[in-house]
C-alpha atoms as a PDB file:
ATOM      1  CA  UNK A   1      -7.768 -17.262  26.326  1.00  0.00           C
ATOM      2  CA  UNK A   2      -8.902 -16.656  23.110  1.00  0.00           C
ATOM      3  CA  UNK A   3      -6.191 -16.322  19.720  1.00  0.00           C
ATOM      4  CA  UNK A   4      -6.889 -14.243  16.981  1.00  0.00           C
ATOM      5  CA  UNK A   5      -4.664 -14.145  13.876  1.00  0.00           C
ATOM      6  CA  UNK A   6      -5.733 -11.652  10.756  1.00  0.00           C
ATOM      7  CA  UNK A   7      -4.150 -12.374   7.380  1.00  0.00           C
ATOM      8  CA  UNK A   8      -5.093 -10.924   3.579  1.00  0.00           C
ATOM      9  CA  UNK A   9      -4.150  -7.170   3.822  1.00  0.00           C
ATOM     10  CA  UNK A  10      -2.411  -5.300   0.991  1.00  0.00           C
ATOM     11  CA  UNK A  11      -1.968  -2.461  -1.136  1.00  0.00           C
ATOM     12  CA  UNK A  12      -4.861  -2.423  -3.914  1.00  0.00           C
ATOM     13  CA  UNK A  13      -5.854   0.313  -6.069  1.00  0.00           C
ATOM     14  CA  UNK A  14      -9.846   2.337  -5.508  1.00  0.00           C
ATOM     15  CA  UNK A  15     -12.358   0.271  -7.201  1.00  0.00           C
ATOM     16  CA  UNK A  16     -10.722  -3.113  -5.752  1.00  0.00           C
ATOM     17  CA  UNK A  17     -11.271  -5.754  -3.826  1.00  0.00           C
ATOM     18  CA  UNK A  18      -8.969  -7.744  -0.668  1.00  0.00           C
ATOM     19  CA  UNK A  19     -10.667 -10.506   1.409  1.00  0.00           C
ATOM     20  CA  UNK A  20      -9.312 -10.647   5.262  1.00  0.00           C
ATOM     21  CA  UNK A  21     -10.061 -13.937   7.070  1.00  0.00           C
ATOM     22  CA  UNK A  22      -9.798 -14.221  11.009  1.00  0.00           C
ATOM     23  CA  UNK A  23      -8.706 -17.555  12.728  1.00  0.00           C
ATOM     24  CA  UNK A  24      -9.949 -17.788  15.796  1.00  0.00           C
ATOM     25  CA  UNK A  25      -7.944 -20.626  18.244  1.00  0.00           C
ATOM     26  CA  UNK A  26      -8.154 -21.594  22.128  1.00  0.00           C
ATOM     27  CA  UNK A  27     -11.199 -21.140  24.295  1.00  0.00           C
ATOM     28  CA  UNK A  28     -13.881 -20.394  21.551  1.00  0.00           C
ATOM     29  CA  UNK A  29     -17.011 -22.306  23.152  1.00  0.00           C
ATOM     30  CA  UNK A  30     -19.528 -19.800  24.376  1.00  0.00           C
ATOM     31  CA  UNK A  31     -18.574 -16.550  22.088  1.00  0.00           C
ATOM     32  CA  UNK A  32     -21.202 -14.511  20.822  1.00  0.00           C
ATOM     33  CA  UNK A  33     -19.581 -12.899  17.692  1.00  0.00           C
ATOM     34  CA  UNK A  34     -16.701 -11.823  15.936  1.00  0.00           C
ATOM     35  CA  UNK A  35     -16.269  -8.569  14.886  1.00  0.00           C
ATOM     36  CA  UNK A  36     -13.703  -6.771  12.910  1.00  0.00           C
ATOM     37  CA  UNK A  37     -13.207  -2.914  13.702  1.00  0.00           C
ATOM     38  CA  UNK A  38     -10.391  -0.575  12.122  1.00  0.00           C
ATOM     39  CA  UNK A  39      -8.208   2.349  12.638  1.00  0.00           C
ATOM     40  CA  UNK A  40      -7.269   4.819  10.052  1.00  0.00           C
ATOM     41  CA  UNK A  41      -4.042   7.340  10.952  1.00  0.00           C
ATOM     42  CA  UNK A  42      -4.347   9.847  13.316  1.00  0.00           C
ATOM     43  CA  UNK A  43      -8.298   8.739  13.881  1.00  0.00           C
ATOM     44  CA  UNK A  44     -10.139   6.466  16.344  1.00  0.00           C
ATOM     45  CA  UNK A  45     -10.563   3.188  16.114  1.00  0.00           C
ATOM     46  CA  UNK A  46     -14.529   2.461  13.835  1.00  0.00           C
ATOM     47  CA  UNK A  47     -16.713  -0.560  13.776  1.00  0.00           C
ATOM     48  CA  UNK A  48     -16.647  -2.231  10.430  1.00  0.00           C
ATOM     49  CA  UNK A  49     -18.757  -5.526  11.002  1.00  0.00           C
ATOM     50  CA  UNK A  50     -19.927  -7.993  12.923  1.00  0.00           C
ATOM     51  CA  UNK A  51     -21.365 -11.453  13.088  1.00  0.00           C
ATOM     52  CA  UNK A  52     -22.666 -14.003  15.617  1.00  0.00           C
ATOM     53  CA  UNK A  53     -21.339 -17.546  16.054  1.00  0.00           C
ATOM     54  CA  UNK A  54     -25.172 -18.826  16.261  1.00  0.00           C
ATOM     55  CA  UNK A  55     -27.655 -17.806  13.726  1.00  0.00           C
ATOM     56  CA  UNK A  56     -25.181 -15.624  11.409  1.00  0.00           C
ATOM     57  CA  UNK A  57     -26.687 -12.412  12.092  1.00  0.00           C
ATOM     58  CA  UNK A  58     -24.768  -9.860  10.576  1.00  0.00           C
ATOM     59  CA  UNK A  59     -23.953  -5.949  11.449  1.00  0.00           C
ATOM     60  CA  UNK A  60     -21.991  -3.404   9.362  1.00  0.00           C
ATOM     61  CA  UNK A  61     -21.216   0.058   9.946  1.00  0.00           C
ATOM     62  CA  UNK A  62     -22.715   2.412   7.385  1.00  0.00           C
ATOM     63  CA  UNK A  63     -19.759   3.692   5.436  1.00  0.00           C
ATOM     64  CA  UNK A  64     -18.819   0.043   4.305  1.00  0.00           C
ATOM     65  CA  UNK A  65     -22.727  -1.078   4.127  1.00  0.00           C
ATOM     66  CA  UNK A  66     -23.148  -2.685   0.546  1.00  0.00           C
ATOM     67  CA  UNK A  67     -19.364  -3.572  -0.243  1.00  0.00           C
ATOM     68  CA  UNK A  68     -18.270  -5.430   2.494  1.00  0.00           C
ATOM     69  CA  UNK A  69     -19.536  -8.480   3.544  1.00  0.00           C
ATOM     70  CA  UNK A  70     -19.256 -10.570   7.022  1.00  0.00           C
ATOM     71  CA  UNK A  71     -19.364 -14.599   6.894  1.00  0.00           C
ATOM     72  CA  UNK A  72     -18.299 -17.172   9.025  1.00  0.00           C
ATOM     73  CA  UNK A  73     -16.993 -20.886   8.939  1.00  0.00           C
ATOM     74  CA  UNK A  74     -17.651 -22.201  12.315  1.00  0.00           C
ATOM     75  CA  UNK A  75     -16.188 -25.869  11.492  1.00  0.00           C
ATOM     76  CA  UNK A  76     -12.643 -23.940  11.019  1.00  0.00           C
ATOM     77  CA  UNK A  77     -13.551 -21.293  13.589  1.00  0.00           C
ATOM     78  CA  UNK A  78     -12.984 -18.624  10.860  1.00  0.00           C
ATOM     79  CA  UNK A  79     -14.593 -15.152   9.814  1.00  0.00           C
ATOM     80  CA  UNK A  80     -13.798 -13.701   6.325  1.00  0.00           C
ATOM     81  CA  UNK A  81     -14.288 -10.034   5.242  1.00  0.00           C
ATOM     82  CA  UNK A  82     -15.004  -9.673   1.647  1.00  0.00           C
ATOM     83  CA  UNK A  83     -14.425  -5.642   0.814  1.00  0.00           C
ATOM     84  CA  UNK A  84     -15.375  -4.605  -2.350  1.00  0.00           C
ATOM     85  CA  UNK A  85     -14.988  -1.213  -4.297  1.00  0.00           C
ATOM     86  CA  UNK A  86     -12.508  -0.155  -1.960  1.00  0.00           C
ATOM     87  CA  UNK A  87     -12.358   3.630  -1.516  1.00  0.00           C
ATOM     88  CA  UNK A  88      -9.058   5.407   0.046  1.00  0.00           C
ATOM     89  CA  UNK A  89     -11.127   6.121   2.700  1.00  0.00           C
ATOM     90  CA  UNK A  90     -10.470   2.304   4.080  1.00  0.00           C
ATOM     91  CA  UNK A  91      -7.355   2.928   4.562  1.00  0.00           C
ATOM     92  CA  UNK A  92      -6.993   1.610   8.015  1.00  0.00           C
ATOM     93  CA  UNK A  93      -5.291  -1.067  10.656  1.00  0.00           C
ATOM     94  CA  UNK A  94      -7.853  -3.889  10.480  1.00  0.00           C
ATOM     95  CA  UNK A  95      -8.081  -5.645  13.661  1.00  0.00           C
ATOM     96  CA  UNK A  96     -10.691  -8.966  14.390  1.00  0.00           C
ATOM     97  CA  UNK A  97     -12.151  -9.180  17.655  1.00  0.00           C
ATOM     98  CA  UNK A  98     -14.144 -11.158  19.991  1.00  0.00           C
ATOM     99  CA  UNK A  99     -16.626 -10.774  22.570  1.00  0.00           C
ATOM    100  CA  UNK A 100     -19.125 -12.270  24.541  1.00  0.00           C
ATOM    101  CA  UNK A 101     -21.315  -9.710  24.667  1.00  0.00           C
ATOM    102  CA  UNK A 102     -24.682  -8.766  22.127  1.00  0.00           C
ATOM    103  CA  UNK A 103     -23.276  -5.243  22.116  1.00  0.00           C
ATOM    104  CA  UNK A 104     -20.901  -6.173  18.981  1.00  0.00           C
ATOM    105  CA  UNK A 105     -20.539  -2.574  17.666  1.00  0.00           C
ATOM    106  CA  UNK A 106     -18.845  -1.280  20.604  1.00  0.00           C
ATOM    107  CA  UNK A 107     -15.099  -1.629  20.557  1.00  0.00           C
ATOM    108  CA  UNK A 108     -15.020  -1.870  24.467  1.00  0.00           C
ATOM    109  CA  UNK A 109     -17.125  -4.618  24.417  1.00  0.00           C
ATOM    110  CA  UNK A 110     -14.595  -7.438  22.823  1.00  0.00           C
ATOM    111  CA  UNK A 111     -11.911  -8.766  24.814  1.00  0.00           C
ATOM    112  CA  UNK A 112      -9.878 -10.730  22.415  1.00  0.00           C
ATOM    113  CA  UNK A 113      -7.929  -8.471  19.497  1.00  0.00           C
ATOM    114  CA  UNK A 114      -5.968 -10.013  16.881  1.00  0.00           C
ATOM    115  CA  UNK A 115      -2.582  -8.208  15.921  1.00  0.00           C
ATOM    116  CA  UNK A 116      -4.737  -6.188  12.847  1.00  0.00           C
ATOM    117  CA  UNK A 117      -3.811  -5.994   9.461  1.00  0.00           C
ATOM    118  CA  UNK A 118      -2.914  -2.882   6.938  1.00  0.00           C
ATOM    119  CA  UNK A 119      -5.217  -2.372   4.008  1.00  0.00           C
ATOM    120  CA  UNK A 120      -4.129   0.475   1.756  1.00  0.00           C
ATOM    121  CA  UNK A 121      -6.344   1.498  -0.648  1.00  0.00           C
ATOM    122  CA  UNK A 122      -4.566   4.395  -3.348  1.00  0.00           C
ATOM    123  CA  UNK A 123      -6.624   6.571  -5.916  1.00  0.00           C
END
């Protein structure tokens, strides 16, 4: 079993910034990546980024490509998600998620989900 518990969503105005961080607790050894995903109202759920454990590699989804960025801390088991000039369009449930796999865009692919967070971006 794997834990995941979001915190550092908010209300913040367009142009803005919020920083999300995932702690990641329990059976960690042998994960490929963490990812975080979200889920605006009404819509499906979108990949947002992702990074592996090992290396660093990083993956973003292209409406967030160039203001968000992915890092990790692996001594504290954390991922952070730096969004900058926030548009209304993030508006969304942030969730973190893990997976085994090398397929870290794909929702269906992570088996651990963290509660998710509420970012709310206003014009």
């Amino acid at each position: 079993q794997v834990q995941l518990v979001e915190s550092g969503g908010g209300l913040v105005q367009a142009g803005g910034s919020l920083r999300l961080s995932c702690a990641a607790s329990g059976r960690t050894f042998g994960r490929n990546a963490m990812g975080w995903f979200r889920q605006p109202p009404g819509k499906e759920r979108e990949f947002v980024a992702a990074i592996t454990w090992i290396g660093g590699s990083t993956f973003y989804g292209d409406s967030v490509k160039g203001r968000f960025t992915i890092s990790r801390d692996s001594a504290k088991n954390t991922v952070v998600l730096q969004m900058n000039s926030l548009k209304p369009e993030d508006t969304a449930l942030y969730y973190c998620a893990s997976t085994t796999s090398t397929r870290v865009t794909i929702a269906r692919w992570y088996d651990y989900w963290g509660q998710g967070t509420q970012v709310t971006v206003s014009s």
